[in-house]
C-alpha atoms as a PDB file:
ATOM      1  CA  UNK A   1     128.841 156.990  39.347  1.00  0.00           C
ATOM      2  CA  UNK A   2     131.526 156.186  41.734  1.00  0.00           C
ATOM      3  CA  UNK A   3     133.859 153.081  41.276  1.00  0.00           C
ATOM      4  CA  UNK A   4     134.146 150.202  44.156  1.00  0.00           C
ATOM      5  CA  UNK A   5     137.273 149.806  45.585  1.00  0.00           C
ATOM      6  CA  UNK A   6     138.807 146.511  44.732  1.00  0.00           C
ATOM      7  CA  UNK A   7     139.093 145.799  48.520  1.00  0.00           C
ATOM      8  CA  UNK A   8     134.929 146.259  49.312  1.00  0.00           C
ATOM      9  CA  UNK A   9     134.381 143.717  46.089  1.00  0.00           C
ATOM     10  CA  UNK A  10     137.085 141.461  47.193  1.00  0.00           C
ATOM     11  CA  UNK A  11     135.723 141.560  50.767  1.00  0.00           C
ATOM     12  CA  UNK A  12     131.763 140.616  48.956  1.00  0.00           C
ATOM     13  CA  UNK A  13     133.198 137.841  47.722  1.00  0.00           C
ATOM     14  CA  UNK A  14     134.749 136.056  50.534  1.00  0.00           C
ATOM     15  CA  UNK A  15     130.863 136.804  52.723  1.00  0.00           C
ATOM     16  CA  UNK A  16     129.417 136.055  49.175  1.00  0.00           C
ATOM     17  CA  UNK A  17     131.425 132.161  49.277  1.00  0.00           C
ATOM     18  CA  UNK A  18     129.251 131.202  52.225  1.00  0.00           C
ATOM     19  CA  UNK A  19     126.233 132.547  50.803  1.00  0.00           C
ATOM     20  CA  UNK A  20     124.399 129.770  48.152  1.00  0.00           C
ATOM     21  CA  UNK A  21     122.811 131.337  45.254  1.00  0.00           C
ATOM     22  CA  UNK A  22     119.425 131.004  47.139  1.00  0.00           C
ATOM     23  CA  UNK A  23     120.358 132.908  49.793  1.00  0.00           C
ATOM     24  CA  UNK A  24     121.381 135.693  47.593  1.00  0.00           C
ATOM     25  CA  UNK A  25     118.815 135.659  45.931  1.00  0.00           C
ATOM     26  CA  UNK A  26     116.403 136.202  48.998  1.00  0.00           C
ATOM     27  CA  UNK A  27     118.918 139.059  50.038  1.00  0.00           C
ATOM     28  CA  UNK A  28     118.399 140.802  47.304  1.00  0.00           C
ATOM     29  CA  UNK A  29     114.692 140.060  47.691  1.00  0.00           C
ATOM     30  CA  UNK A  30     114.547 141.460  51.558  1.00  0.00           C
ATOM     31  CA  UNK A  31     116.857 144.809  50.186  1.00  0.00           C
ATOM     32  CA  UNK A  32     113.824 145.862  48.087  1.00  0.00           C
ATOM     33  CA  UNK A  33     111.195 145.025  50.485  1.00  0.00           C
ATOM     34  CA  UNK A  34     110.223 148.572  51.713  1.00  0.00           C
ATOM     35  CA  UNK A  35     109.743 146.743  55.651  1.00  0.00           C
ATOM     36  CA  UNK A  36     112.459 144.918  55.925  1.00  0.00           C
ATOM     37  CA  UNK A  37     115.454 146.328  57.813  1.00  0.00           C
ATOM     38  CA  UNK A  38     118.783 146.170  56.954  1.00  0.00           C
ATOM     39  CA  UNK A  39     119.052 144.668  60.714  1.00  0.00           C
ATOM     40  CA  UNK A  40     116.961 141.427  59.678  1.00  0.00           C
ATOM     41  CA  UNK A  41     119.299 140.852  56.714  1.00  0.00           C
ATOM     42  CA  UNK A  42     122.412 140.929  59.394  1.00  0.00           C
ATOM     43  CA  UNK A  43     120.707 138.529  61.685  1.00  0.00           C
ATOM     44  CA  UNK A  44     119.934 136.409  58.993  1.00  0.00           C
ATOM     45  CA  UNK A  45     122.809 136.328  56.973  1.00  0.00           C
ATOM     46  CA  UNK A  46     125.318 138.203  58.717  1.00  0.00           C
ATOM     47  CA  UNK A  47     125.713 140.865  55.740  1.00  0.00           C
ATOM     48  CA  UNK A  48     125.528 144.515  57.661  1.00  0.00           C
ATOM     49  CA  UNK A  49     124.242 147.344  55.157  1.00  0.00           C
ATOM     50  CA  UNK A  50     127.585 147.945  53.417  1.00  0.00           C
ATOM     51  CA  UNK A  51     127.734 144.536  53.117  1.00  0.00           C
ATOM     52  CA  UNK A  52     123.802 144.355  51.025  1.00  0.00           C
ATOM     53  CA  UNK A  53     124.995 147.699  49.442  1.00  0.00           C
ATOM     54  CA  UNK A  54     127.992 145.922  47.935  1.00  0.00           C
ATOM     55  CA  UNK A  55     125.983 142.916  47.357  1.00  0.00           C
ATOM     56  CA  UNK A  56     123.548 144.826  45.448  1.00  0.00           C
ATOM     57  CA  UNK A  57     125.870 146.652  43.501  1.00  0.00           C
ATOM     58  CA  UNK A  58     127.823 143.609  41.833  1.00  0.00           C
ATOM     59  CA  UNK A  59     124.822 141.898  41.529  1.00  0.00           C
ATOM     60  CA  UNK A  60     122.007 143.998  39.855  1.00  0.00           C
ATOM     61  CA  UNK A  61     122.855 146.488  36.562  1.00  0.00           C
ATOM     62  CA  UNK A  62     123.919 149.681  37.227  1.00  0.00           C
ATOM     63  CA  UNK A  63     120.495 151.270  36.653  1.00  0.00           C
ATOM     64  CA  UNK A  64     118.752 149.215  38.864  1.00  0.00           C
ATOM     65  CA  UNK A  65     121.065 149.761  41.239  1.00  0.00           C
ATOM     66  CA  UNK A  66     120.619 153.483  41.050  1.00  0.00           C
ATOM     67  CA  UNK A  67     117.047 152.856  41.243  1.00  0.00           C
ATOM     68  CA  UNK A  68     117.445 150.624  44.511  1.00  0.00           C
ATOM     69  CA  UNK A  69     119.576 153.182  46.219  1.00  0.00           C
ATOM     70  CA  UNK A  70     117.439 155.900  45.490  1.00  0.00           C
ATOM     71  CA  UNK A  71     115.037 154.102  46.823  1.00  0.00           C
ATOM     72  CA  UNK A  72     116.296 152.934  50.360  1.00  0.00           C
ATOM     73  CA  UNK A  73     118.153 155.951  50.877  1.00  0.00           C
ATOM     74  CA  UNK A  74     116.602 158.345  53.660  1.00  0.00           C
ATOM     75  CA  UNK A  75     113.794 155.250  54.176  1.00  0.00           C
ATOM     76  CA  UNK A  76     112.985 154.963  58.039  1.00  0.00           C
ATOM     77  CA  UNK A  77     111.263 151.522  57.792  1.00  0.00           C
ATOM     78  CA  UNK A  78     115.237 149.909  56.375  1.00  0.00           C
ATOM     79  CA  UNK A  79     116.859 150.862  59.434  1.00  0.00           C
ATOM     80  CA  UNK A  80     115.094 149.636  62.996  1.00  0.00           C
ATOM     81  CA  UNK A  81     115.983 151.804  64.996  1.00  0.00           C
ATOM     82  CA  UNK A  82     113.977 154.723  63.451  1.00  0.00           C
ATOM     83  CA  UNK A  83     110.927 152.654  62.664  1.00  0.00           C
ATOM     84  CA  UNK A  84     107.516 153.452  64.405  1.00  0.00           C
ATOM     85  CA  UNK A  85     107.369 151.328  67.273  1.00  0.00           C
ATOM     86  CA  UNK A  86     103.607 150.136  65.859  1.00  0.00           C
ATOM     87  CA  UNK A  87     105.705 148.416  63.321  1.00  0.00           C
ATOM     88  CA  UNK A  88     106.901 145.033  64.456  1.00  0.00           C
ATOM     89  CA  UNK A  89     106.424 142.849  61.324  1.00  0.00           C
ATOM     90  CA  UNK A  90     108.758 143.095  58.071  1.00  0.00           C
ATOM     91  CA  UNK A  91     105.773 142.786  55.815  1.00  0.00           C
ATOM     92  CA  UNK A  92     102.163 143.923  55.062  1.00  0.00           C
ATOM     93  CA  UNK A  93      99.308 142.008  57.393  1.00  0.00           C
ATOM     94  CA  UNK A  94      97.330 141.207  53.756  1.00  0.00           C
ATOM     95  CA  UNK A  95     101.210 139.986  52.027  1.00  0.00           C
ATOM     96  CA  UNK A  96     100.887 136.222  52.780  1.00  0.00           C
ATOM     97  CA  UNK A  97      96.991 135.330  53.093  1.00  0.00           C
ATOM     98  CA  UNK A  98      95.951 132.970  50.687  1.00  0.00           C
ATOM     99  CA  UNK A  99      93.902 134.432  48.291  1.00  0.00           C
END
């Protein structure tokens, strides 16, 4: 495993300052959601994907972040541009009806 350079951690923690520990939190939620694009996390929280990919990093243990990057990597649905254009939600239809 490859080290982070000092100045990509030092530059996720000046971004991570303005974000509270809730919005973390729901970053890290969105960067495992299979449908969410890395796109959506920049427009909501202004973190790009080197940005979540740091974020991640510092934030989970190294084997779940292994796990996560395995993961994401080569998925079309995290990146919008190469998504179906069917797809125009970040979730499953059945995700959030009341059971």
């Amino acid at each position: 495993m490859r080290a982070v350079s000092p100045r990509k951690i030092s530059t996720w923690r000046a971004r991570s300052r303005l974000l509270s520990e809730e919005e973390t939190s729901r970053v890290i939620e969105m960067a495992w959601e299979d449908r969410t694009p890395f796109e959506a996390i920049e427009s909501q929280f202004g973190l790009n994907e080197a940005g979540v990919i740091a974020l991640m990093r510092v934030s989970l243990k190294p084997g779940s972040f292994r796990l996560w990057r395995a993961r994401v990597t080569g998925r079309v649905t995290k990146h919008a541009r190469l998504r179906a254009p069917g797809v125009s939600r970040g979730y499953c239809p059945t995700q959030y009806k009341p059971r």
